[in-house]
Protein backbone atom coordinates (compact mmCIF):
# COMPACT_ATOMS: atom_id res chain seq x y z
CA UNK A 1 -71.20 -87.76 130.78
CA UNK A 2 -74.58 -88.65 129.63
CA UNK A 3 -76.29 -92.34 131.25
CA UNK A 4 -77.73 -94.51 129.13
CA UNK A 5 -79.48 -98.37 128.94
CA UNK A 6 -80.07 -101.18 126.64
CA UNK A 7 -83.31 -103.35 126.39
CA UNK A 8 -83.59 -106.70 124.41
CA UNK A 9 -86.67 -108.17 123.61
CA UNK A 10 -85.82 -111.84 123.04
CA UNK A 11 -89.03 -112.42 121.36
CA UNK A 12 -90.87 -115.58 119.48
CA UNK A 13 -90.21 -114.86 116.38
CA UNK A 14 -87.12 -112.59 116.25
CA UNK A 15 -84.98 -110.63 118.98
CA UNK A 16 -84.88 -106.27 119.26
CA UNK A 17 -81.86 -104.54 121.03
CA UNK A 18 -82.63 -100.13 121.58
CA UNK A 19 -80.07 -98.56 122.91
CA UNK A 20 -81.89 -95.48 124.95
CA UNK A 21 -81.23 -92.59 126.74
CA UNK A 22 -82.99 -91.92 130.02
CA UNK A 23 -85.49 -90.27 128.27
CA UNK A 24 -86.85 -92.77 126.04
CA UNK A 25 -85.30 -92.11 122.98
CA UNK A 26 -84.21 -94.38 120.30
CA UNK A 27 -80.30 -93.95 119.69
CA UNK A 28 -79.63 -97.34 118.18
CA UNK A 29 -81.58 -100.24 117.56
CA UNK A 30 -81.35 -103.91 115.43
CA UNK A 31 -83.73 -106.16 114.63
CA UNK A 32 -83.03 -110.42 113.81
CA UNK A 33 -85.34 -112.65 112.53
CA UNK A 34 -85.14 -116.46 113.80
CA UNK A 35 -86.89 -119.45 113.55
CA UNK A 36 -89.25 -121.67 115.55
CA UNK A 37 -89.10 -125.29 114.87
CA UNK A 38 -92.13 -127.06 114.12
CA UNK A 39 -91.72 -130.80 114.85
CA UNK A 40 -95.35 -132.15 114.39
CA UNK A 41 -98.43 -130.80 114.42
CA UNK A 42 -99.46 -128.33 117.32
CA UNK A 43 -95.50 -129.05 118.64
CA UNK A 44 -93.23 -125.77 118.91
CA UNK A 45 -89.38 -125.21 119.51
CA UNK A 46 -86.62 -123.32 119.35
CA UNK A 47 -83.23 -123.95 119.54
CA UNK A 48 -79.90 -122.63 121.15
CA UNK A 49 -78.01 -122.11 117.86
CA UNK A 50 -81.18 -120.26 116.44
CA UNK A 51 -81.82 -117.80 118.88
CA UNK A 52 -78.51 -116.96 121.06
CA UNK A 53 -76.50 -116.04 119.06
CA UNK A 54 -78.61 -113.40 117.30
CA UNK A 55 -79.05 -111.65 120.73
CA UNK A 56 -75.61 -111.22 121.13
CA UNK A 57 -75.21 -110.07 117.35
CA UNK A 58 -78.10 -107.95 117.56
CA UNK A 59 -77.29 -105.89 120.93
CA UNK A 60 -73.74 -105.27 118.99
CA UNK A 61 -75.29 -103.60 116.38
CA UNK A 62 -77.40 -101.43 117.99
CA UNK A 63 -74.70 -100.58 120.27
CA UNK A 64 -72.77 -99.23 117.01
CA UNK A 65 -75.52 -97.82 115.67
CA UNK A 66 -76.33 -95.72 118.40
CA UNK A 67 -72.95 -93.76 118.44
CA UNK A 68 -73.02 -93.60 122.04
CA UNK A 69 -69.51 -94.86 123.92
CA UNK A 70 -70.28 -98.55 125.52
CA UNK A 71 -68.60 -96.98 128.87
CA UNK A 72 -71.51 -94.64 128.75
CA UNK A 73 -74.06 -97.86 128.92
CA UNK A 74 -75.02 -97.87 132.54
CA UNK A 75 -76.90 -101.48 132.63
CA UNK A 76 -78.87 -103.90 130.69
CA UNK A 77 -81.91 -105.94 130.95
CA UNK A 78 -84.12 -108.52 129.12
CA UNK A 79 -87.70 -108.78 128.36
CA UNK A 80 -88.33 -112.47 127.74
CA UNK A 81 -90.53 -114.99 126.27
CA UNK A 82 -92.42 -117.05 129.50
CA UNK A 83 -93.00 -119.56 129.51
CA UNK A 84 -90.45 -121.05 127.31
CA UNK A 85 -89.41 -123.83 129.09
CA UNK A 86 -85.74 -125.16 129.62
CA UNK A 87 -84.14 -128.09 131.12
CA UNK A 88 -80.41 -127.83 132.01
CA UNK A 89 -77.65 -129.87 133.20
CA UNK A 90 -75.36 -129.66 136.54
CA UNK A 91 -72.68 -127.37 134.33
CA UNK A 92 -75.68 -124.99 132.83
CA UNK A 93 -75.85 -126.69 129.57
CA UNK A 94 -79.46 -127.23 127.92
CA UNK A 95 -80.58 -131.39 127.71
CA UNK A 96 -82.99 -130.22 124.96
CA UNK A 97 -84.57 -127.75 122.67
CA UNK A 98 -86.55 -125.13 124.55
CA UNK A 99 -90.15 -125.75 124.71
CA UNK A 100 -92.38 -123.17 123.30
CA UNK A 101 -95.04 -121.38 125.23
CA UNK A 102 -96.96 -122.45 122.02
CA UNK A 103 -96.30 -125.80 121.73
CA UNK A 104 -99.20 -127.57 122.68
CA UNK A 105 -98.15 -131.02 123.82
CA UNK A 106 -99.37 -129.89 127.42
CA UNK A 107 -103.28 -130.29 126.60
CA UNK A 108 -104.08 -133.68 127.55
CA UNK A 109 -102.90 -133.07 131.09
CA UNK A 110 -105.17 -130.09 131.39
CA UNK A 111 -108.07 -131.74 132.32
CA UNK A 112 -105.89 -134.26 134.68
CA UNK A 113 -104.00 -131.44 136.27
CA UNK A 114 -107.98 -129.43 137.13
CA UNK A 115 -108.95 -132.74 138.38
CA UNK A 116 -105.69 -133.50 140.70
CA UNK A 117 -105.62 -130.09 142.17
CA UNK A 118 -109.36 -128.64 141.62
CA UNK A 119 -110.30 -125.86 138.94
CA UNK A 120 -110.82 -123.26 141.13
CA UNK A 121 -108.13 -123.85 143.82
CA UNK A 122 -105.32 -123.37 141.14
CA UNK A 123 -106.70 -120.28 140.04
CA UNK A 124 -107.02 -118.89 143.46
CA UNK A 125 -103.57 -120.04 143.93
CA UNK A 126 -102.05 -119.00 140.94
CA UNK A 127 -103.91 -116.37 139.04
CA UNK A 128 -103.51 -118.85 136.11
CA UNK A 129 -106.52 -120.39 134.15
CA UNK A 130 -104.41 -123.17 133.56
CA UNK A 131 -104.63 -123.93 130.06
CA UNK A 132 -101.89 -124.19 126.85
CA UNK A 133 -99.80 -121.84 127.61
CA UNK A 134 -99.74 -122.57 131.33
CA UNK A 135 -96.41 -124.33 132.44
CA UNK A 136 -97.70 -126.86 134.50
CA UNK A 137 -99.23 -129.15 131.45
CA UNK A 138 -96.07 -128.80 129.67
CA UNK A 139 -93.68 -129.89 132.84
CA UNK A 140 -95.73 -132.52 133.16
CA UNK A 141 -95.51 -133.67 129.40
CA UNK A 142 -91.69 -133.62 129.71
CA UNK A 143 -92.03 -135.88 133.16
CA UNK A 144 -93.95 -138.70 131.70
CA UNK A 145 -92.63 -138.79 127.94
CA UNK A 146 -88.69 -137.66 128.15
CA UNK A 147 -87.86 -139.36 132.09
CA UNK A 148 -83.94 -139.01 131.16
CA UNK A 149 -83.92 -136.09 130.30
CA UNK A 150 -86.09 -135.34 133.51
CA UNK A 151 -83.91 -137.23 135.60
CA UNK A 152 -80.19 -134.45 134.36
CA UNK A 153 -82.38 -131.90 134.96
CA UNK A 154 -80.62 -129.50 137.64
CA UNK A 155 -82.58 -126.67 136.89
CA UNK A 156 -85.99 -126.17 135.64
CA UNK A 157 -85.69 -122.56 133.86
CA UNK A 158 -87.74 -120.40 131.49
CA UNK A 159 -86.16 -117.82 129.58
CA UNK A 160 -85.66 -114.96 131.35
CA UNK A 161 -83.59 -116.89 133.92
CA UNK A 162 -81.37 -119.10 131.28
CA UNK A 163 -80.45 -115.47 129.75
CA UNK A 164 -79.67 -113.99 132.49
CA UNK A 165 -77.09 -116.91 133.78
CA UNK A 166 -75.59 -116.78 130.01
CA UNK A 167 -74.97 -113.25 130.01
CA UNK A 168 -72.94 -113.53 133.53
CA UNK A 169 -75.57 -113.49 136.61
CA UNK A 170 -74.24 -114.70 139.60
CA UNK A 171 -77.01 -117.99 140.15
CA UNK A 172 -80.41 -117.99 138.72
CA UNK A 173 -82.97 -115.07 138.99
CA UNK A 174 -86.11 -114.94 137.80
CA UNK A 175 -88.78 -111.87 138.26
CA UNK A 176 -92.33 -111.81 139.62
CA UNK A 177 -93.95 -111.70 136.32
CA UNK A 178 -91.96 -114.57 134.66
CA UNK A 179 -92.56 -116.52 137.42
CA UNK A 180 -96.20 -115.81 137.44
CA UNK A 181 -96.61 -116.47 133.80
CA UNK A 182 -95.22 -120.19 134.29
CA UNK A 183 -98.92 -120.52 136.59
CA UNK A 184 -97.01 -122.01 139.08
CA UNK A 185 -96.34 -118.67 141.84
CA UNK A 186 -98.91 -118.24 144.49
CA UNK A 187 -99.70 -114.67 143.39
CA UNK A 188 -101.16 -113.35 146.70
CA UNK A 189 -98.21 -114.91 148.48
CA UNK A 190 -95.62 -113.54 145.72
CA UNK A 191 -93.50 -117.36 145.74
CA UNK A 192 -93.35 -120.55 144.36
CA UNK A 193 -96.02 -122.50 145.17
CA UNK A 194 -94.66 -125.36 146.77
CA UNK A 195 -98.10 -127.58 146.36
CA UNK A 196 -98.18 -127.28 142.53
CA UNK A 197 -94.79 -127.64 142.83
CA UNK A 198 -95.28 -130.67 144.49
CA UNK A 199 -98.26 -131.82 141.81
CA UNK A 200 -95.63 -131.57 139.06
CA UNK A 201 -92.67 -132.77 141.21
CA UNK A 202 -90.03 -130.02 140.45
CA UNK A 203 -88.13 -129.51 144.22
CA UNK A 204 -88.41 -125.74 144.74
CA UNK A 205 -84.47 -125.98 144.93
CA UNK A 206 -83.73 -126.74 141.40
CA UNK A 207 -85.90 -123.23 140.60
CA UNK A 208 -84.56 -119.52 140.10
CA UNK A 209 -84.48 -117.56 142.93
CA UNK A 210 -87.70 -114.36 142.25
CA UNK A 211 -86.06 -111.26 142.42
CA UNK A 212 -88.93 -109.15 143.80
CA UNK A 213 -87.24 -105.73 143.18
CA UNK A 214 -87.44 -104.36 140.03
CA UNK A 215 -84.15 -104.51 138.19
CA UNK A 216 -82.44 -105.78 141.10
CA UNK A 217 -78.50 -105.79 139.71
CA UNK A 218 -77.25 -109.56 139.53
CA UNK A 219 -73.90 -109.42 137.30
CA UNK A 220 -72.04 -107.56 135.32
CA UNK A 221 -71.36 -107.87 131.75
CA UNK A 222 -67.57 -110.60 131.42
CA UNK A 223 -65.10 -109.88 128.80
CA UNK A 224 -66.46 -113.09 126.15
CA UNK A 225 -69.69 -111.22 126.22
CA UNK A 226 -68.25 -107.67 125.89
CA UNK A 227 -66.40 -108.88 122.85
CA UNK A 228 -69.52 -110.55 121.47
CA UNK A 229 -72.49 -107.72 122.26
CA UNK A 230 -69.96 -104.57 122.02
CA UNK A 231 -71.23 -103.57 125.78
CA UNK A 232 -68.51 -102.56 128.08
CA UNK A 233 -66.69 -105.13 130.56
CA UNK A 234 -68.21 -104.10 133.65
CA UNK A 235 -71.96 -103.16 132.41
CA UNK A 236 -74.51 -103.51 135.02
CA UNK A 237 -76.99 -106.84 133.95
CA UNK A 238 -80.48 -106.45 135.38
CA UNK A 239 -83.30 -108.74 135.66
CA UNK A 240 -86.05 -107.78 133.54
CA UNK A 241 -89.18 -109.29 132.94
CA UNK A 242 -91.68 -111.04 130.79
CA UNK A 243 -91.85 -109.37 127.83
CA UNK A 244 -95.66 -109.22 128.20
CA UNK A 245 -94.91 -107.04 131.70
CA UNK A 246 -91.98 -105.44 129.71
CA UNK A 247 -94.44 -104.05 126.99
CA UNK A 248 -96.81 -102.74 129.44
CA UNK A 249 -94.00 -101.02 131.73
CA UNK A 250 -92.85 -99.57 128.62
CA UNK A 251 -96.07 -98.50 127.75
CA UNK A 252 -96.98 -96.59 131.17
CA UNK A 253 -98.73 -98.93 133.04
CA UNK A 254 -98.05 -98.41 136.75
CA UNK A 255 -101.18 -96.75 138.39
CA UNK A 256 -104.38 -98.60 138.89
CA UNK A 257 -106.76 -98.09 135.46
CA UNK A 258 -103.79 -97.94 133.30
CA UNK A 259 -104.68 -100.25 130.50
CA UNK A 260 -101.77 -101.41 127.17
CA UNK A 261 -102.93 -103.40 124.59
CA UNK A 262 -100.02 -105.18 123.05
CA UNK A 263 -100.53 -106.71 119.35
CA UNK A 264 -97.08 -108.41 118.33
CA UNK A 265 -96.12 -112.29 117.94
CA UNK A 266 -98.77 -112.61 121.21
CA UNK A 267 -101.20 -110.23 122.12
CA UNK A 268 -102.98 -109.03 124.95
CA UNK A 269 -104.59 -106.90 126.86
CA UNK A 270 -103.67 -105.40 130.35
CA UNK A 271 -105.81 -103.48 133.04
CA UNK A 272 -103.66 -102.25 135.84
CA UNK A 273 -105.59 -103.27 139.36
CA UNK A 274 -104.70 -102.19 142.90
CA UNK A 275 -106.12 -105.73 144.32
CA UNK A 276 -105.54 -108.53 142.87
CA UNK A 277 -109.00 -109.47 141.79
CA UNK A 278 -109.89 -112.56 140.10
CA UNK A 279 -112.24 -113.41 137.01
CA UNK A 280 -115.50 -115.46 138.36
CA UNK A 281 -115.67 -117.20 135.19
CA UNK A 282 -111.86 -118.70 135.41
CA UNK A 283 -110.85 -116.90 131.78
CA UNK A 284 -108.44 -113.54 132.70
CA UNK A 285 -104.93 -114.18 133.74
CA UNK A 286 -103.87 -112.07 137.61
CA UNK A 287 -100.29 -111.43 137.82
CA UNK A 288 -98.05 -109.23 139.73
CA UNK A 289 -97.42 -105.98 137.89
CA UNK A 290 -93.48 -106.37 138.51
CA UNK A 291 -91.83 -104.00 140.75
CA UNK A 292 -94.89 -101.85 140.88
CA UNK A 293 -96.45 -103.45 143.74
CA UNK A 294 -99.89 -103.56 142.12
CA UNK A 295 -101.49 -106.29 139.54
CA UNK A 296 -102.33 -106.53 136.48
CA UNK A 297 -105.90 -108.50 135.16
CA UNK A 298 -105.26 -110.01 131.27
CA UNK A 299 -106.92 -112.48 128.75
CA UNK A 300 -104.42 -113.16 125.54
CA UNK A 301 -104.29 -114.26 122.11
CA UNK A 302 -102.25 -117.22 121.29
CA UNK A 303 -101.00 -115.61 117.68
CA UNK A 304 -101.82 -112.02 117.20
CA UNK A 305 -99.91 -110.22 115.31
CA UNK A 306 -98.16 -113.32 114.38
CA UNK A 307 -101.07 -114.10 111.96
CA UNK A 308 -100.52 -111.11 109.93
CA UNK A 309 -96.86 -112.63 109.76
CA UNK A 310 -98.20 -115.97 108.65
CA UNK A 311 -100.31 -114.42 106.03
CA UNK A 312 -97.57 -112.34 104.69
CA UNK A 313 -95.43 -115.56 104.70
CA UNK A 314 -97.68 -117.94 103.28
CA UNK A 315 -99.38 -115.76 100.35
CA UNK A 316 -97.71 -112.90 99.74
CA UNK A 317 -94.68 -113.52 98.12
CA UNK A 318 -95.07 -111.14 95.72
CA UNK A 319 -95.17 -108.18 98.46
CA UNK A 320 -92.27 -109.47 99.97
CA UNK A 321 -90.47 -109.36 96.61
CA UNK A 322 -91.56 -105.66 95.87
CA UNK A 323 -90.56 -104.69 99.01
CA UNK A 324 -87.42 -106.18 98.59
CA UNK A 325 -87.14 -103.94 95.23
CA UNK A 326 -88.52 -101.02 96.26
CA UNK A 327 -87.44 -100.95 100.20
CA UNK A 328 -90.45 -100.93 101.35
CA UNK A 329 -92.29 -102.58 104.42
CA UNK A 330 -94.10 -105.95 102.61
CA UNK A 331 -96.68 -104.97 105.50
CA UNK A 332 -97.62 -101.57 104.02
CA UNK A 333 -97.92 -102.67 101.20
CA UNK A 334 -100.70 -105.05 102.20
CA UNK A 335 -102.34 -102.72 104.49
CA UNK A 336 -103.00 -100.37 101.51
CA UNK A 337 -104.55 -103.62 99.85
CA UNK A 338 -106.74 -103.96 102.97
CA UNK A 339 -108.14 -100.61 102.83
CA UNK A 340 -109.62 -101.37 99.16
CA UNK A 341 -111.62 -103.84 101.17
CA UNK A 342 -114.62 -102.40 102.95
CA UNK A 343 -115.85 -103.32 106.67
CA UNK A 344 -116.58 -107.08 107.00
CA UNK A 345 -114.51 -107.79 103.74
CA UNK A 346 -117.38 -108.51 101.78
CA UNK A 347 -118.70 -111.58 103.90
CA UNK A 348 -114.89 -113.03 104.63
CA UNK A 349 -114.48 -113.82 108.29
CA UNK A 350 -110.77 -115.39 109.55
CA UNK A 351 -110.68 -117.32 112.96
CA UNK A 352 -107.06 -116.37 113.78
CA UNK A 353 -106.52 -119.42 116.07
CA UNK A 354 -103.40 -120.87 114.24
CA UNK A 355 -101.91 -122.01 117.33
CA UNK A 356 -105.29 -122.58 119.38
CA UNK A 357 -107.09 -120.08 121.32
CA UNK A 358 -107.28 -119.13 125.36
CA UNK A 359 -108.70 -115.70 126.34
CA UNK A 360 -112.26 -115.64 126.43
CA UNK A 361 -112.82 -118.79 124.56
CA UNK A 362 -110.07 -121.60 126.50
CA UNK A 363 -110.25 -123.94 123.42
CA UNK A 364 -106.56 -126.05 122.79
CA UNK A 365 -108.51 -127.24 119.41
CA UNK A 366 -109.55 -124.72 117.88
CA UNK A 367 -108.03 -123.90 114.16
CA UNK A 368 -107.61 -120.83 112.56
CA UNK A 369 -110.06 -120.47 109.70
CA UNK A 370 -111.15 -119.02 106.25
CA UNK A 371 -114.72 -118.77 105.50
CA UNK A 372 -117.37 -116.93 103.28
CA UNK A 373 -115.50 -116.57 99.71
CA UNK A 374 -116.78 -117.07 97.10
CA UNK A 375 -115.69 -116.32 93.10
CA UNK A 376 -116.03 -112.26 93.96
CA UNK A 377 -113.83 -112.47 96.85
CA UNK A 378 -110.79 -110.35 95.93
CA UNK A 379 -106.90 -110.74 97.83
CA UNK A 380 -107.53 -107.38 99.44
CA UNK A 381 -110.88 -109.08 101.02
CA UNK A 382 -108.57 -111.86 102.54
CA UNK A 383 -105.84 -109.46 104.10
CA UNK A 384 -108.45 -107.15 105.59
CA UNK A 385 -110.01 -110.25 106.89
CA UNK A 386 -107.10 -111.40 108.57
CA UNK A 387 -107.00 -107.90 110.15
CA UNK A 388 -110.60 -108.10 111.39
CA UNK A 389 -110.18 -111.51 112.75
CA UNK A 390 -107.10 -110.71 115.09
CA UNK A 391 -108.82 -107.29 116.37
CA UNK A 392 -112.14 -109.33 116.95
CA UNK A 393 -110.36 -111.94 118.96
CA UNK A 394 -109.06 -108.57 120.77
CA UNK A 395 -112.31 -107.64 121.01
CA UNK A 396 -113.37 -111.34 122.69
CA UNK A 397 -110.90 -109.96 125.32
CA UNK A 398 -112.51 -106.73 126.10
CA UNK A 399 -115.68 -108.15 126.51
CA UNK A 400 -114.39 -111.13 128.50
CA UNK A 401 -112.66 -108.44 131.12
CA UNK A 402 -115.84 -106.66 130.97
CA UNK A 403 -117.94 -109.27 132.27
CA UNK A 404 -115.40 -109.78 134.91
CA UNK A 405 -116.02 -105.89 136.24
CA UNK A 406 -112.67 -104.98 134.51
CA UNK A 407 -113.44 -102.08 132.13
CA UNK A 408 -110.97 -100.19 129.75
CA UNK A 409 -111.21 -96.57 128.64
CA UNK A 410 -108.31 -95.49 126.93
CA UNK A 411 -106.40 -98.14 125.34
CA UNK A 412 -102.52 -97.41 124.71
CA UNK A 413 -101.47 -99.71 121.75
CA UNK A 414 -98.02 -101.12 121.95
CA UNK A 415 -96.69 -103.78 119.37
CA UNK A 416 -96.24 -104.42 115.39
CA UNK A 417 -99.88 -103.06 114.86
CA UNK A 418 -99.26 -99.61 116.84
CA UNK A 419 -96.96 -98.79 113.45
CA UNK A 420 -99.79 -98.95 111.33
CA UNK A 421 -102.12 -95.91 111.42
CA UNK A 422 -104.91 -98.17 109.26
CA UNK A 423 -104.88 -101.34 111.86
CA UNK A 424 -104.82 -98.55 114.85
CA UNK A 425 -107.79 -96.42 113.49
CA UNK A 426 -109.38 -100.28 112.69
CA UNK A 427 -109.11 -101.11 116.81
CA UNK A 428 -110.61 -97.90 117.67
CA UNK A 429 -113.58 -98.15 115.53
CA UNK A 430 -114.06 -102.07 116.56
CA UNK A 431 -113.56 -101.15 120.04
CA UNK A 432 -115.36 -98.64 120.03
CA UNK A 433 -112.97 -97.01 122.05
CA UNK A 434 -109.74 -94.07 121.56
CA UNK A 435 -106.18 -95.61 121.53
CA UNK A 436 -103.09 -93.66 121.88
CA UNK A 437 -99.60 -94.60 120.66
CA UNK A 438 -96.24 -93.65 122.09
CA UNK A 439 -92.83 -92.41 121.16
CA UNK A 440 -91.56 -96.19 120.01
CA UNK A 441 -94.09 -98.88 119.80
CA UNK A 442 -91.14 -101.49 120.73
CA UNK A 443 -92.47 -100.96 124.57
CA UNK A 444 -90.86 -104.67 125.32
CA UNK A 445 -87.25 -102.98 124.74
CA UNK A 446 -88.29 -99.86 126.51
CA UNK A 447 -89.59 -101.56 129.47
CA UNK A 448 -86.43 -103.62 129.42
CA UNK A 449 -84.41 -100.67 129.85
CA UNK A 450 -86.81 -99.15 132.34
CA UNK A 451 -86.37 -102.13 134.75
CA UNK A 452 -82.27 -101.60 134.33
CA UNK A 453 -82.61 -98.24 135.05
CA UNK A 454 -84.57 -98.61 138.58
CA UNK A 455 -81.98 -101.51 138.82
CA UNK A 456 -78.72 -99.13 137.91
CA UNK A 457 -80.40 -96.35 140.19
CA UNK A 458 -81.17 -94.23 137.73
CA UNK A 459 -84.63 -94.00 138.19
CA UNK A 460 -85.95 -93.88 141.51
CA UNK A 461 -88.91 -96.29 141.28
CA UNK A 462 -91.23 -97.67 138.47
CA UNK A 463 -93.12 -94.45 138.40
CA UNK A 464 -90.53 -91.95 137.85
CA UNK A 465 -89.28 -94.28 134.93
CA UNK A 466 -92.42 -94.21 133.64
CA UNK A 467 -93.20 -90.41 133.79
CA UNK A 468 -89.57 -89.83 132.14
CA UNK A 469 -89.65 -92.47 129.41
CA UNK A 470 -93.04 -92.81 128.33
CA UNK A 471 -94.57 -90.51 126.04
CA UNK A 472 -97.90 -90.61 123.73
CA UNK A 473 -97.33 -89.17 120.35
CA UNK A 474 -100.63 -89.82 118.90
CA UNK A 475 -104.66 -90.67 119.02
CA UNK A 476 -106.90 -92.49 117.38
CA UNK A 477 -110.71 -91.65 117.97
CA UNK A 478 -113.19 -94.23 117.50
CA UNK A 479 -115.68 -93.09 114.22
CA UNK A 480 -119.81 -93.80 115.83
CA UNK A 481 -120.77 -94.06 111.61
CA UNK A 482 -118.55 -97.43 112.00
CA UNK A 483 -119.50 -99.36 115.52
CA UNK A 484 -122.27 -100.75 113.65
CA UNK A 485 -120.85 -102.82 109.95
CA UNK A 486 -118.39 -103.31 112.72
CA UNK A 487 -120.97 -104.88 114.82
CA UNK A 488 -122.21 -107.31 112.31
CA UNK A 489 -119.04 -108.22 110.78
CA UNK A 490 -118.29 -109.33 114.77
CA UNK A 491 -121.26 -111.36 115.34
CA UNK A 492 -120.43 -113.38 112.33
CA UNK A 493 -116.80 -113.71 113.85
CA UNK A 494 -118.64 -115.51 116.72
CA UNK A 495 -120.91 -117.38 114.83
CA UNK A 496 -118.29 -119.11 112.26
CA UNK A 497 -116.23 -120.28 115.84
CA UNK A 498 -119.09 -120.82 117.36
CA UNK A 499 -120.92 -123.23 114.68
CA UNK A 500 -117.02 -124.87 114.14
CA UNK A 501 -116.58 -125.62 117.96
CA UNK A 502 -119.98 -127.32 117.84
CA UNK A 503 -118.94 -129.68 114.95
CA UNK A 504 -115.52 -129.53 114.24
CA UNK A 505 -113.18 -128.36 117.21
């Protein structure tokens, strides 16, 4: 009898469930797309009804699809938006929508929040810059403008946690790097901090309880939820992690040096460190690298890959339609319009800051931006724009972790873009730099299943999961003839955000 696992990546934007074996092979897999809700400007949510029950759904189907006997399904585990902030009731049940880890209600108590506690003491403490996407500012937010809703609040939960406790856990469990994505875990100390705690006034006992082993087991799978995700009564459910974590788990990265990029709804870029250094200038994130005992050192992008989405969304209609026809991917069929473009898209430069930017630039409000056409300026110059202006804010990252003494070599690419051979060879040329790809680019669902796998005992640590399940499949060397209209087309990137954030942002 063969062993085998599920991951779910309960994304932004849409949920994955793989069904592997122990080797890291696809058998089955099922992709849902579901909506965030947008109720002002710069405000992001999503709802219960929206993005449950597609998990469930989802994890069914792949089940089928793989053809493997749900008896034969040794555990499960989650990789999870953080932090996307829940408030539930004394019988489990959620007061209010979640709150996005893009919403950005939370930016008017930055500054109050660095003043309160000091700057530099919270990122000390936390490993956290503390800045949109930090929890903190948006806990805060719901203290002072929803009190009754504050006030039933039994537990304060992101989502990792609340899925966990739907799907059957015994309590609430949370892991290291979920926890440490909320900026509110004293990273050295690998626990709540009590004194931000105390800032925000959230008692540590209405928080999750941090798992610190990887996987550790903490249910098993009922018969409602059997019924529902076509897993066996009985499976093994595993904590997992932030997806972020997830994707670099599932990309390899356990050993100091190890460095995933991951370009999907967010993007960033990890460097594996065996102390857990900080950033002099305040701008990289330091977490725990989750059941691996080491750290990883990150900057991020607030909408990656999800800008690509927006595009495709908001002005390509007719793509989506002849893919529809044809059965092909709308995406491909831009990417072959962005490769009529050449380097710099003839003097088009895209800010891709549609939901604000952190990383190396820590700006709530900045805007995402179109400048430079003119009458020439063709549809293929506007997608391969786009492109450019996600890698360069990739790019921004690089240099940011440079500057801090963190440098990458090899860069494994994880994520929507590590499907596209153009947008891969594109990063290596900006960069400057060779990136590999792997077996399956959905490294959120492998790491998923990684973590269940330590948890189930099928793996004997991080590392041996890693050495089993990850393999590269392919390489893409950076071309020297390119660094340079590469170059330019970067230092105009800069100078559009940086003339904007002088008058506008």
């Amino acid at each position: 009898m063969a062993d085998y696992l599920v991951g779910i990546d309960a994304g932004t934007t849409g949920c994955k469930s793989i069904v592997f074996d122990l080797e890291g092979n696809v058998l089955g897999q099922d992709y849902r797309e579901y909506p965030c809700v947008f109720p002002g400007p710069g405000l992001v949510e999503q709802r219960f009804e929206d993005i449950i029950p597609p998990l469930e759904e989802s994890c069914r189907v792949a089940v089928e699809a793989s053809g493997v006997a749900n008896k034969d399904i040794r555990a499960v585990a989650f990789s999870s938006q953080a932090p996307l902030l829940a408030l539930v009731d004394e019988e489990g049940d959620l007061i209010r929508p979640f709150l996005s880890w893009q919403d950005l209600r939370g930016a008017p108590y930055i500054p109050q929040l660095r003043q309160a506690y000091g700057a530099e003491r919270f990122y000390q403490e936390t490993g956290d810059p503390l800045g949109t996407n930090s929890a903190a500012p948006k806990w805060a937010w719901l203290r002072d403008h929803e009190p009754e809703n504050w006030e039933r609040t039994r537990w304060f939960l992101s989502e990792q946690e609340f899925l966990l406790k739907h799907w059957g856990a015994q309590g609430y469990w949370t892991d290291l790097s979920s926890a440490s994505r909320e900026g509110m875990l004293d990273v050295d100390a690998q626990e709540w901090s009590v004194p931000v705690h105390d800032l925000i006034g959230i008692p540590l006992d209405k928080r999750a309880t941090i798992a610190h082993e990887p996987g550790k087991v903490v249910g098993t799978i009922g018969s409602d939820l059997a019924r529902r995700t076509g897993l066996a009564e009985g499976t093994l459910l595993c904590v997992g992690a932030h997806d972020q974590n997830c994707s670099t788990f599932g990309g390899g990265a356990v050993r100091g040096g190890d460095c995933v990029m991951v370009m999907g709804t967010f993007g960033s870029c990890y460097v594996v460190m065996d102390q857990p250094l900080r950033d002099p200038e305040r701008k990289l994130v330091v977490k725990p690298n989750h059941g691996v005992g080491n750290w990883t050192i990150e900057a991020f992008s607030n909408t990656s890959a999800s800008s690509f989405r927006w595009y495709r969304d908001t002005f390509c209609q007719g793509e989506r339609f002849a893919g529809s026809i044809s059965g092909e991917d709308p995406y491909d069929i831009i990417t072959r319009q962005v490769a009529a473009s050449p380097i710099g898209a003839n003097g088009v430069t895209f800010l891709p800051y549609l939901g604000g930017v952190s990383g190396a630039r820590q700006n709530p409000n900045a805007r995402a931006n179109l400048n430079g056409m003119t009458l020439a300026t063709t549809k293929a110059d506007v997608a391969r724009a786009v492109l450019e202006g996600i890698c360069f804010e990739m790019k921004d990252i690089l240099n940011a972790q440079a500057a801090a003494g963190i440098e990458a070599e090899t860069i494994r690419l994880v994520g929507g873009a590590a499907k596209s051979a153009l947008w891969s060879q594109m990063l290596a040329d900006i960069f400057q730099k060779p990136i590999e790809v792997l077996r399956t680019s959905e490294a959120g669902c492998l790491g998923a299943a990684m973590y269940a796998g330590v948890g189930a005992g099928l793996f004997s640590s991080c590392e041996e999961a890693a050495d089993r399940s990850v393999a590269v499949t392919g390489r893409f060397d950076p071309d020297p003839a390119k660094k340079q209209p590469y170059e330019e087309a970067f230092k105009r990137f800069v100078d559009v955000y940086e003339g904007l954030a002088e008058r506008v942002f």
